[in-house]
N, C-alpha and C. Protein backbone atom coordinates (compact mmCIF):
# COMPACT_ATOMS: atom_id res chain seq x y z
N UNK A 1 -25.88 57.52 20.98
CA UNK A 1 -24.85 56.71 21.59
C UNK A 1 -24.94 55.24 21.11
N UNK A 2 -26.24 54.55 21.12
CA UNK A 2 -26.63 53.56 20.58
C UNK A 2 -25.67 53.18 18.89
N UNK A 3 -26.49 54.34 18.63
CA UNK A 3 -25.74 54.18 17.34
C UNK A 3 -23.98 54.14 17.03
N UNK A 4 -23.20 55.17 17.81
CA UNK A 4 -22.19 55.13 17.41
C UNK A 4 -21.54 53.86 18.26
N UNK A 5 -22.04 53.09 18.99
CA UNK A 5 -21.98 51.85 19.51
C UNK A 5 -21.66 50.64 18.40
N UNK A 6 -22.61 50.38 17.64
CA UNK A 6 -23.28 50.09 16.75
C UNK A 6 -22.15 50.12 15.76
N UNK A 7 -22.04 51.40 15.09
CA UNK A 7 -20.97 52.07 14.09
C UNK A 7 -19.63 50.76 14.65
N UNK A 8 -19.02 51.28 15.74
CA UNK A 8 -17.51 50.70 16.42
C UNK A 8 -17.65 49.05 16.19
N UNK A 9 -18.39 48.59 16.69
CA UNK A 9 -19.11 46.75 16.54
C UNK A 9 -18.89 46.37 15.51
N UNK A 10 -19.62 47.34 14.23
CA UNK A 10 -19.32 46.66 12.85
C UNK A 10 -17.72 47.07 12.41
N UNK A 11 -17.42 48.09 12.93
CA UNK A 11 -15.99 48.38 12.09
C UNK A 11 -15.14 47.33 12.46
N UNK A 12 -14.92 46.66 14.04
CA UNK A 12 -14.27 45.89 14.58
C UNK A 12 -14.51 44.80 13.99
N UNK A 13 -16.06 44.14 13.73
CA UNK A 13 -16.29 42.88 12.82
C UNK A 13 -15.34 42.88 11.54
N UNK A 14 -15.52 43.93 11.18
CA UNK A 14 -15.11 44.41 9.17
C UNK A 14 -13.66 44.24 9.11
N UNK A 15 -12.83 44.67 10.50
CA UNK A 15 -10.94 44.83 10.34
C UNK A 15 -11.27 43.41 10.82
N UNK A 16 -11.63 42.73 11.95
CA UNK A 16 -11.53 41.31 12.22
C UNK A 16 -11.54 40.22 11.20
N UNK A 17 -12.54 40.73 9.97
CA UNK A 17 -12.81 39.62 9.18
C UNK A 17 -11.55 40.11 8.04
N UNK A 18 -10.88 41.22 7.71
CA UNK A 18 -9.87 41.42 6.96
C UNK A 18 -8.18 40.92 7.64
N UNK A 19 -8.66 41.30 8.92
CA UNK A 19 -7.05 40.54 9.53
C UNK A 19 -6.86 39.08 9.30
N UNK A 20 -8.16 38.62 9.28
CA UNK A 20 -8.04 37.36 9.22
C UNK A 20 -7.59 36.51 7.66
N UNK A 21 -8.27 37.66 6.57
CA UNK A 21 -8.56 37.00 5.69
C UNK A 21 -6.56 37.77 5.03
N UNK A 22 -6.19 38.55 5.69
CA UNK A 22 -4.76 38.98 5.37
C UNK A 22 -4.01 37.92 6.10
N UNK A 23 -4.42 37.23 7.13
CA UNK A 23 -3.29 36.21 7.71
C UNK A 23 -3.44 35.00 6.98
N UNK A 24 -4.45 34.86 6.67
CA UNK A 24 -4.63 33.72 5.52
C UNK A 24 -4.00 33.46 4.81
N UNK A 25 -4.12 34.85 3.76
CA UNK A 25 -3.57 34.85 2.18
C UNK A 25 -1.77 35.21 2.39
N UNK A 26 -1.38 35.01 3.90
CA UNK A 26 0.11 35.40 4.19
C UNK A 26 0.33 34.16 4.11
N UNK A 27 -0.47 33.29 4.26
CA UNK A 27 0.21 31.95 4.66
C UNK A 27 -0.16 30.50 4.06
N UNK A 28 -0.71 30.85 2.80
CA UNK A 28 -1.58 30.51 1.81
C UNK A 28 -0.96 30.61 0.47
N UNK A 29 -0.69 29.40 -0.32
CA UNK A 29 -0.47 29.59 -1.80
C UNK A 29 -1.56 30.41 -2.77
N UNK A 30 -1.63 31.23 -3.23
CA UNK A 30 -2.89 31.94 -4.22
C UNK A 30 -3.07 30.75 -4.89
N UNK A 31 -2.59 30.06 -5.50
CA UNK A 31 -2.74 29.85 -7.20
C UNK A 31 -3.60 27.73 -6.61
N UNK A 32 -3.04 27.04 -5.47
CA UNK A 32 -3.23 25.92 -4.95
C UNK A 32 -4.41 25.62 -3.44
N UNK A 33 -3.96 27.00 -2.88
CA UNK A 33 -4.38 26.72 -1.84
C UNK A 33 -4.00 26.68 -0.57
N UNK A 34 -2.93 25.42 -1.01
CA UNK A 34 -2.23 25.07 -0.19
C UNK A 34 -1.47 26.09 0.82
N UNK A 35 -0.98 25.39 2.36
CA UNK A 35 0.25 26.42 2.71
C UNK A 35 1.18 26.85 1.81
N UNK A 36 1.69 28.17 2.11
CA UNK A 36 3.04 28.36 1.35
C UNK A 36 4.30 28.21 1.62
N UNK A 37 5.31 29.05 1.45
CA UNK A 37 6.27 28.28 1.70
C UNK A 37 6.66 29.00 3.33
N UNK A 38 6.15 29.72 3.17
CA UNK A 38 6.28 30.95 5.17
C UNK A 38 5.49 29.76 6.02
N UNK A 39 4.53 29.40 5.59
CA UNK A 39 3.59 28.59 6.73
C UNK A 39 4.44 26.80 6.57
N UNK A 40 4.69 26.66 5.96
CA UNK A 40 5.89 25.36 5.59
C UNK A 40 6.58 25.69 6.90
N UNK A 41 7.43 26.86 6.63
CA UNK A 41 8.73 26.85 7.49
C UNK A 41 7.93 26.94 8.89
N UNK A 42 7.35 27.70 9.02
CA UNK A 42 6.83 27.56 10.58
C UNK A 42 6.74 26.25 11.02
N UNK A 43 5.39 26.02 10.44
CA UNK A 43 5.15 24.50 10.68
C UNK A 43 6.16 23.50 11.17
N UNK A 44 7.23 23.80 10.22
CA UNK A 44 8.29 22.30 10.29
C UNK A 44 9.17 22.60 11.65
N UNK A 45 9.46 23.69 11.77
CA UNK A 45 10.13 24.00 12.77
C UNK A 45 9.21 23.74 13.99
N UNK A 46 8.37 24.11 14.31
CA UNK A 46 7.79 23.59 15.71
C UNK A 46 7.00 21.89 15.92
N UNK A 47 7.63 20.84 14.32
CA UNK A 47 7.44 19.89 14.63
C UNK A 47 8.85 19.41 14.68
N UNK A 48 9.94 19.95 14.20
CA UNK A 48 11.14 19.68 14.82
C UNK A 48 11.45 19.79 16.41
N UNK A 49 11.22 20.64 16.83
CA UNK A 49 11.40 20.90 18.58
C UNK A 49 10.52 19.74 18.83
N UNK A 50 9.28 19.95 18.74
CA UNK A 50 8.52 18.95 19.17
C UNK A 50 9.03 17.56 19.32
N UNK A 51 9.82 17.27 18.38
CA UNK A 51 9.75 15.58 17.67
C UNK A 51 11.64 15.45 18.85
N UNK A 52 12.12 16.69 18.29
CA UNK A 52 13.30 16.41 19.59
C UNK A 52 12.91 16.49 20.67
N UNK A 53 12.05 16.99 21.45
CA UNK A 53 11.57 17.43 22.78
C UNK A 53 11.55 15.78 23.41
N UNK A 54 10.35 15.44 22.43
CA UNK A 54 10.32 13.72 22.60
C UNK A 54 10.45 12.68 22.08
N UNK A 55 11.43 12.68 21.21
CA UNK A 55 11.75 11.30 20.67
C UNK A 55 11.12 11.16 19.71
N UNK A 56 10.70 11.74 19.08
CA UNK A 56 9.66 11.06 18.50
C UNK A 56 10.07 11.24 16.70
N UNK A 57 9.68 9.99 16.00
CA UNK A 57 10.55 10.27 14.49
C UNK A 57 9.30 11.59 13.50
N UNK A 58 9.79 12.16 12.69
CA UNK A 58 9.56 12.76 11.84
C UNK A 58 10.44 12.98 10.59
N UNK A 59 9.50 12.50 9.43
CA UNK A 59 10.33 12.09 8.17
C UNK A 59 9.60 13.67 7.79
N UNK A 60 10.33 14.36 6.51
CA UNK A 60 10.17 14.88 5.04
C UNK A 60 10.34 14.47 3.63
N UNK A 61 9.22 14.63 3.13
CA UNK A 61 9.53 14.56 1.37
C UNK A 61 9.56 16.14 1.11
N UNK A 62 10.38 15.74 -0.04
CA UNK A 62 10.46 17.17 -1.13
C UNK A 62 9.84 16.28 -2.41
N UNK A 63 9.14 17.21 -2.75
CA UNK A 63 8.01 16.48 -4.25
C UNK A 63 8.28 17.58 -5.32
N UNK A 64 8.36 17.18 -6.64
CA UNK A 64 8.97 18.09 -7.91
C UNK A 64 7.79 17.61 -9.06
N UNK A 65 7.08 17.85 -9.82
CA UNK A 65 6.49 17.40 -10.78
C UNK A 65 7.67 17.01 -12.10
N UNK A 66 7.39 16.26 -12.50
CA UNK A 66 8.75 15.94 -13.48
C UNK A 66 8.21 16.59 -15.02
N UNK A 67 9.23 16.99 -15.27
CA UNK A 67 9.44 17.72 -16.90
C UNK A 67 8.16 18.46 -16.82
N UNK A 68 7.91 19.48 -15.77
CA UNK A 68 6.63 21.08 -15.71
C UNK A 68 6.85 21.81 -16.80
N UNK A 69 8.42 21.77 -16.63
CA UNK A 69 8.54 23.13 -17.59
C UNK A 69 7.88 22.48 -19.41
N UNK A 70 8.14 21.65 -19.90
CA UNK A 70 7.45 20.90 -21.13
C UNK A 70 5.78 21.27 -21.13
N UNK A 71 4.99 20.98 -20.04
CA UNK A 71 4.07 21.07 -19.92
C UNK A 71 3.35 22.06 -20.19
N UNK A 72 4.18 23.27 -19.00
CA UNK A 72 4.04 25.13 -19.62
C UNK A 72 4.35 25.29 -21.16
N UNK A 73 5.55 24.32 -21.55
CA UNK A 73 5.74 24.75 -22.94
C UNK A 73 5.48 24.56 -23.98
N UNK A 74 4.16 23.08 -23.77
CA UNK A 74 3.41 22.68 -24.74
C UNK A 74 2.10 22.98 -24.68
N UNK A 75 1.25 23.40 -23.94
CA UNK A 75 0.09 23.39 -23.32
C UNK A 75 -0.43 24.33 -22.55
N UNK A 76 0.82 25.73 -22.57
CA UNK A 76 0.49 26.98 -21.79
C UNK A 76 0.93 27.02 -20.03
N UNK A 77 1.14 28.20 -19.97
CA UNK A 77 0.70 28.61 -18.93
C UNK A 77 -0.51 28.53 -18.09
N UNK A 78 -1.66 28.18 -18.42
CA UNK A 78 -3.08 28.31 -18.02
C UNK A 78 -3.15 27.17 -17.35
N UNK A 79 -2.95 25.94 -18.54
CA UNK A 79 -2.96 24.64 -17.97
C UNK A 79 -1.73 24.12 -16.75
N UNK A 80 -0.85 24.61 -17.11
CA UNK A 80 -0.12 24.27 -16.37
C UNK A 80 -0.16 24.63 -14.27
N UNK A 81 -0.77 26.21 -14.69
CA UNK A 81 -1.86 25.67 -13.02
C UNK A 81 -2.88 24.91 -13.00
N UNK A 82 -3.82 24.52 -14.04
CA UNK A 82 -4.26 23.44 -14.07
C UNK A 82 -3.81 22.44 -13.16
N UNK A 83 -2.83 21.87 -13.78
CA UNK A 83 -2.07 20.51 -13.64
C UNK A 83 -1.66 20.80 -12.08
N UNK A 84 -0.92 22.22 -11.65
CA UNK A 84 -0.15 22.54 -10.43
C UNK A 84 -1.34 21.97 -9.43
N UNK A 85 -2.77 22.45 -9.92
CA UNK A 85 -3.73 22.88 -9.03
C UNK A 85 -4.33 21.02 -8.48
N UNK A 86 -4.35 20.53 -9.55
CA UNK A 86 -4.87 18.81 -9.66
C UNK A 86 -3.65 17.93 -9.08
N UNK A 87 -2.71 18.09 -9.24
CA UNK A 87 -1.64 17.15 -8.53
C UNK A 87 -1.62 17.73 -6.84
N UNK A 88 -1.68 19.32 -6.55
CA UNK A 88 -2.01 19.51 -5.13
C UNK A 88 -3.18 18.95 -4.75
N UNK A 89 -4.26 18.51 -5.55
CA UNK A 89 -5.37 17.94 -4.78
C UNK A 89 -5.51 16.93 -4.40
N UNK A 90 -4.54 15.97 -5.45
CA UNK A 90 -4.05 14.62 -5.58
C UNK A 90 -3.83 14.37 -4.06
N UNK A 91 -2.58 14.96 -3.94
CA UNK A 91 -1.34 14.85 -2.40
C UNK A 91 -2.26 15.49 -1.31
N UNK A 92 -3.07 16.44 -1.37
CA UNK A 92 -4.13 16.95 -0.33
C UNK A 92 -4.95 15.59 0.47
N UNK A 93 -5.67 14.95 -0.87
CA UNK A 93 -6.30 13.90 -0.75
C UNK A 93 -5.58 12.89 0.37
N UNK A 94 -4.34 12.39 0.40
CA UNK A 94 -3.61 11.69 1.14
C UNK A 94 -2.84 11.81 1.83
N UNK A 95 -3.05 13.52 2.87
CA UNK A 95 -2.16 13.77 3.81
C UNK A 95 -3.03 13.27 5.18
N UNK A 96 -3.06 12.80 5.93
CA UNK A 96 -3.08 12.57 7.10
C UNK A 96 -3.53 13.65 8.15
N UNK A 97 -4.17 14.11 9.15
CA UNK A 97 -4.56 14.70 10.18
C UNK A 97 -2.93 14.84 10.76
N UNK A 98 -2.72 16.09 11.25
CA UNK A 98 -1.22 16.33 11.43
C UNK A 98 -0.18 16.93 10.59
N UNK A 99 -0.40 16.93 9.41
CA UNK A 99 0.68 16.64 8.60
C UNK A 99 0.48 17.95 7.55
N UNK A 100 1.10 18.63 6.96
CA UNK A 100 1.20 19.70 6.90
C UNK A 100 2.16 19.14 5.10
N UNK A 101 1.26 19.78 3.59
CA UNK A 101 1.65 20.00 2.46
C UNK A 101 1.79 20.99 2.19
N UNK A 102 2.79 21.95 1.43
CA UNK A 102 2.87 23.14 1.08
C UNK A 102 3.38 22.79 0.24
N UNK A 103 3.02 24.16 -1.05
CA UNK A 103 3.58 24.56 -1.86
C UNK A 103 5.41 25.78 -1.85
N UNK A 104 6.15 24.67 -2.20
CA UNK A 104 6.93 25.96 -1.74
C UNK A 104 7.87 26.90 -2.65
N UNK A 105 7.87 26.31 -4.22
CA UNK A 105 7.97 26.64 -5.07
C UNK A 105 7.50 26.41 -6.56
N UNK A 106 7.74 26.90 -7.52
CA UNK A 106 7.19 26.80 -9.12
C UNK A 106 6.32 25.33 -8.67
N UNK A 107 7.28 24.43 -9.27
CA UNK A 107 6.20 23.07 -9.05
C UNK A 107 7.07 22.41 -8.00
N UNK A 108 7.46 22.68 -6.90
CA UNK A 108 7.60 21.46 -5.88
C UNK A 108 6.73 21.74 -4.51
N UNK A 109 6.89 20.41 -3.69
CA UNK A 109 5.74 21.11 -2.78
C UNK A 109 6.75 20.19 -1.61
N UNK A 110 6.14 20.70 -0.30
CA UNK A 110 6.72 19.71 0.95
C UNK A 110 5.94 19.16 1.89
N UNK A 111 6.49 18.04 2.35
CA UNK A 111 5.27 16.93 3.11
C UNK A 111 5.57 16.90 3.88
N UNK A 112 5.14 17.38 5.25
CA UNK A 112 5.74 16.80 6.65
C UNK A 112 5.10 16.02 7.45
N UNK A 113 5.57 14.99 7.86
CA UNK A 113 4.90 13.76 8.51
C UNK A 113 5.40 13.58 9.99
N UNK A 114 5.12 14.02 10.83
CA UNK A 114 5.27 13.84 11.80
C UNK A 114 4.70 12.49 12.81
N UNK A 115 5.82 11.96 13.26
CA UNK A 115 5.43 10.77 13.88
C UNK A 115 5.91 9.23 12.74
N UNK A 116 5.88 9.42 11.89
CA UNK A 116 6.07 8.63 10.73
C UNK A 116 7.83 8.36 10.65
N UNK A 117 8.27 7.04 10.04
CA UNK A 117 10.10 7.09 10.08
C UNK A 117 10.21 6.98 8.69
N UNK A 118 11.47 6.89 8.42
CA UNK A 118 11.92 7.30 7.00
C UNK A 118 11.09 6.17 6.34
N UNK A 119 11.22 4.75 6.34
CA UNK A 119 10.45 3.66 5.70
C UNK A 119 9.34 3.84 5.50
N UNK A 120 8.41 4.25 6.81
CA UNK A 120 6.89 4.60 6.69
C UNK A 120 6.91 5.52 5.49
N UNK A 121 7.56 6.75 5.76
CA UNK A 121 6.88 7.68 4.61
C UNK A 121 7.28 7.36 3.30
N UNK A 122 8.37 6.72 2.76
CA UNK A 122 8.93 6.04 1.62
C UNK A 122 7.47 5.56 1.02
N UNK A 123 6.37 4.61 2.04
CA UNK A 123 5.55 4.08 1.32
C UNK A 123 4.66 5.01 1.34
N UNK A 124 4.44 6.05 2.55
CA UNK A 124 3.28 7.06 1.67
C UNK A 124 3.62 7.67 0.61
N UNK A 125 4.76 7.75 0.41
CA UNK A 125 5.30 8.73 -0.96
C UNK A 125 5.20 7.80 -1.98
N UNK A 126 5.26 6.81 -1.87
CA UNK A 126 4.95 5.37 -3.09
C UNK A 126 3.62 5.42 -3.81
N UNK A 127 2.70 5.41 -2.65
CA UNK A 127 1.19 5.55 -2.39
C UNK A 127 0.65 6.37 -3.64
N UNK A 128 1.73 8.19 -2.71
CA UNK A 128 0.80 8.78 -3.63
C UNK A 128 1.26 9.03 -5.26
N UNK A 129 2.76 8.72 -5.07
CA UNK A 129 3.09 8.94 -6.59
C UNK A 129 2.38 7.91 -7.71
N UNK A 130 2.14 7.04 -7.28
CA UNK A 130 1.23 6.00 -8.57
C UNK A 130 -0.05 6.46 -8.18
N UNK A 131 -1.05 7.01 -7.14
CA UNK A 131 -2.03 7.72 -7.34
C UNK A 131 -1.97 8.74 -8.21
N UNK A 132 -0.84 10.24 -8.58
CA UNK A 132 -1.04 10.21 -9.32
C UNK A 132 -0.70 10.58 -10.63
N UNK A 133 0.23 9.25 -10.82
CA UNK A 133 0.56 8.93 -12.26
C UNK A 133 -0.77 8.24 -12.94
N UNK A 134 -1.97 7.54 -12.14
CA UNK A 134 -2.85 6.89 -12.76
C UNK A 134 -3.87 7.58 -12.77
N UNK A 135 -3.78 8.78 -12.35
CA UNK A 135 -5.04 9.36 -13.16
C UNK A 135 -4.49 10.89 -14.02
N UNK A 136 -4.73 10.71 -15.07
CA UNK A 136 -4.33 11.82 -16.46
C UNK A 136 -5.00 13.40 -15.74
N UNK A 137 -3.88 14.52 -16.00
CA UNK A 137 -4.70 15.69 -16.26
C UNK A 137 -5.57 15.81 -17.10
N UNK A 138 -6.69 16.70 -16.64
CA UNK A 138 -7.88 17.25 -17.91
C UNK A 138 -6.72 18.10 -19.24
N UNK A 139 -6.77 17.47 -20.30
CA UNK A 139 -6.53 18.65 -21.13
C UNK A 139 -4.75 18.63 -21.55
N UNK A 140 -3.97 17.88 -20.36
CA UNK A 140 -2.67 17.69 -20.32
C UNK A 140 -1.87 16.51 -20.66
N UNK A 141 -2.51 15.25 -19.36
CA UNK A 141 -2.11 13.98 -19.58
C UNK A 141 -1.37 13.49 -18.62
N UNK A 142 -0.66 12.32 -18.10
CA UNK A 142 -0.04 11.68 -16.94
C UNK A 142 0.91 12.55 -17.02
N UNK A 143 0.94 13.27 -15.48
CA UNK A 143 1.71 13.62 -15.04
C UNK A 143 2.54 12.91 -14.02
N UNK A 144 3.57 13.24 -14.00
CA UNK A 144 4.88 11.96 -13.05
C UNK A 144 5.37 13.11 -11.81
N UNK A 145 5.58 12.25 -10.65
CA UNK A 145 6.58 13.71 -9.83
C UNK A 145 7.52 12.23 -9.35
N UNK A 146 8.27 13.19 -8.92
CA UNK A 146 9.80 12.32 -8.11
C UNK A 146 9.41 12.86 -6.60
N UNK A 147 10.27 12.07 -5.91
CA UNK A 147 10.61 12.85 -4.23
C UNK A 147 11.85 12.18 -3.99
N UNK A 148 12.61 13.18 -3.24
CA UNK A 148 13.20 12.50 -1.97
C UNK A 148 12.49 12.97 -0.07
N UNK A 149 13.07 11.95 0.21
CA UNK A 149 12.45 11.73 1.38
C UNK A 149 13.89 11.70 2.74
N UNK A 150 13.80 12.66 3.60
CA UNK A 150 14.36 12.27 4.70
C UNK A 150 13.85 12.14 6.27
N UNK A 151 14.87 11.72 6.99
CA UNK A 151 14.15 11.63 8.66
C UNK A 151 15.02 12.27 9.44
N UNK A 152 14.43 12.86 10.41
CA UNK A 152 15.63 13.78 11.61
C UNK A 152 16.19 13.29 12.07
N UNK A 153 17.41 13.85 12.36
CA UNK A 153 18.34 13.16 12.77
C UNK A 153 18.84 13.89 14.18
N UNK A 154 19.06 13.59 15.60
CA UNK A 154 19.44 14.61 16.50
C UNK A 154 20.67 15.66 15.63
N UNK A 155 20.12 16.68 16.40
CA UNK A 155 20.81 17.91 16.01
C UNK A 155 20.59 18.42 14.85
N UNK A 156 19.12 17.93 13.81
CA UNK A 156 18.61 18.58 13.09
C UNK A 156 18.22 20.24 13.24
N UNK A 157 18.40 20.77 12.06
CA UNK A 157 17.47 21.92 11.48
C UNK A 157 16.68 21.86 10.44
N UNK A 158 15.54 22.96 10.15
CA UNK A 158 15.03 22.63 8.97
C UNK A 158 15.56 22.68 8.15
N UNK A 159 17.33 23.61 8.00
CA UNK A 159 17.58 23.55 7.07
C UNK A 159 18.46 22.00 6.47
N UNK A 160 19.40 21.48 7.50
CA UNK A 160 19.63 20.10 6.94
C UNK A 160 18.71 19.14 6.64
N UNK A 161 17.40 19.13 7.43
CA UNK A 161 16.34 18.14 7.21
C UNK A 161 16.20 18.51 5.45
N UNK A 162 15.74 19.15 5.18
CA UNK A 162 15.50 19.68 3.78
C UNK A 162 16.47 19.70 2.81
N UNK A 163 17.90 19.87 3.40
CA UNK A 163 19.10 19.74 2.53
C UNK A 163 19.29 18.71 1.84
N UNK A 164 18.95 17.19 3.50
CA UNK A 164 18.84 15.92 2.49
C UNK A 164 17.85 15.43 2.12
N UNK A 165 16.37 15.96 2.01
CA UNK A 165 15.62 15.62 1.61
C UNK A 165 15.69 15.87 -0.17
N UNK A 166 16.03 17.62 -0.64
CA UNK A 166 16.50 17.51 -1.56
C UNK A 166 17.57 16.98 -2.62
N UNK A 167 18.82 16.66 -1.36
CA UNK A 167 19.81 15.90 -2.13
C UNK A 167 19.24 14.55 -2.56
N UNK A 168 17.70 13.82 -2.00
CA UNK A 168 17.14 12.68 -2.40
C UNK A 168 16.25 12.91 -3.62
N UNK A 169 15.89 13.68 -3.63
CA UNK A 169 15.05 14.60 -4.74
C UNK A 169 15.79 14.42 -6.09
N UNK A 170 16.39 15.02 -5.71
CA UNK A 170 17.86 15.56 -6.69
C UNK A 170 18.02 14.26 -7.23
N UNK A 171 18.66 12.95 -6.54
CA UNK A 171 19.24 11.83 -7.20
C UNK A 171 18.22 10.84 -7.69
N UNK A 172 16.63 11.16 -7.13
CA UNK A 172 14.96 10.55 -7.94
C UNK A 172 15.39 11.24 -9.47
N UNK A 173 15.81 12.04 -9.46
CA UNK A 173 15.47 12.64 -11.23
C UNK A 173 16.42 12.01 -11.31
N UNK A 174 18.09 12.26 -10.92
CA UNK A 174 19.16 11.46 -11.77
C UNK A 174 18.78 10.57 -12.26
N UNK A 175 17.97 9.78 -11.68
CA UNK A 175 17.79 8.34 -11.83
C UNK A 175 16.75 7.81 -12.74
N UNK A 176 16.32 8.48 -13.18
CA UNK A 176 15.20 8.63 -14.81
C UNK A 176 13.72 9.23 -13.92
N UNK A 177 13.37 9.65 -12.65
CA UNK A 177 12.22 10.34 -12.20
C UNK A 177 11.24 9.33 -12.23
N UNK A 178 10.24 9.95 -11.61
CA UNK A 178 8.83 9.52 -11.03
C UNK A 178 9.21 8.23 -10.75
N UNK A 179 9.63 8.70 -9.51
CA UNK A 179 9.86 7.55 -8.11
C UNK A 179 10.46 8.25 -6.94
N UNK A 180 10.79 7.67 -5.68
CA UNK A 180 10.68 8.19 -4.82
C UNK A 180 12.76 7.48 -4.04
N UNK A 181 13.07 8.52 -3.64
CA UNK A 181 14.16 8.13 -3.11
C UNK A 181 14.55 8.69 -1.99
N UNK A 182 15.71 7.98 -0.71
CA UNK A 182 15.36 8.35 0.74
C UNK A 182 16.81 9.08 0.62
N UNK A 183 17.04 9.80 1.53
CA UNK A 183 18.28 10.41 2.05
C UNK A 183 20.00 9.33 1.79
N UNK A 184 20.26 9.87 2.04
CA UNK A 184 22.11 9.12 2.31
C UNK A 184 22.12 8.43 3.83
N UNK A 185 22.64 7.45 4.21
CA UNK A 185 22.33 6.98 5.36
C UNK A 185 23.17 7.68 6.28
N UNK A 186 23.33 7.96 7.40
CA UNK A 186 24.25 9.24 8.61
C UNK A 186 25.13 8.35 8.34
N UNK A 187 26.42 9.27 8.48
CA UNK A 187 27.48 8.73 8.04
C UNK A 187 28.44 7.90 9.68
């Protein structure tokens, strides 16, 4: 009896430590680390309620590495998670307690700052983009990213929060890239 006691204990340890390590890798970039883009969306959404519940501001960046695809196309595939993997460590380095980076596609990633207003995060996004433009990939070389940046607005969703965060995104590259640009002001 002892034993098949014993037996049940470890099997329960063994699925415990696999459920866990399956909720992980659900919600987990493979290749960065980072959240992905499922644990993004969660995230943002229960700091949206939150931030409407009470007042309280919460900005987004959308971040793009500028000209990736060159990079893959001079320097491989290999390096180029390289580079994916070193610019997420970059932005890791300077997220804040709270605040939630994901990877949510090829090379862009998303920042959510909760508590922070559109100006504030303008300068963390300042911060980190010359952090790091000034230090070179191993093997690659200065890499540049753009952002746009927006703030909630009542009667936000994640999906407009993100709509104009990218439409700011979008008009950082128009604008010759690696720099940082804020939303359209509410009309």
């Amino acid at each position: 009896m002892a034993i098949t006691l014993a037996d049940l204990v470890a099997t329960a340890c063994v699925n415990a430590r696999t459920m866990g390590e399956l909720a992980r890798m659900a919600h987990s970039d493979s290749l960065t680390g980072l959240p992905n883009r499922r644990a993004f969306f969660e995230h943002l959404e229960n700091e949206i309620k939150r931030a409407l519940r009470f007042g309280d501001d919460l900005a987004l960046a959308m971040i793009d590495l500028d000209h990736f695809k060159q990079v893959n196309d001079r320097f491989g595939h290999a390096k180029g998670d390289d580079a994916l993997c070193h610019i997420g460590m970059r932005l890791r380095s300077v997220v804040r307690r709270g605040e939630i980076l994901a990877r949510v596609g090829g090379e862009e990633f998303a920042w959510v700052l909760p508590r922070v207003d559109r100006d504030a995060a303008v300068g963390v996004l300042e911060r980190a983009r010359r952090a790091i433009a000034a230090e070179a990939v191993e093997g690659v070389g200065v890499i540049t990213v753009s952002a746009g940046v927006s703030a909630l607005r009542p009667g936000d969703s994640s999906k407009t929060l993100m709509g104009r965060a990218d439409d700011a995104l979008y008009r950082a590259k128009e604008a010759g890239r690696d720099r940082v640009v804020t939303e359209r002001p509410a009309p």
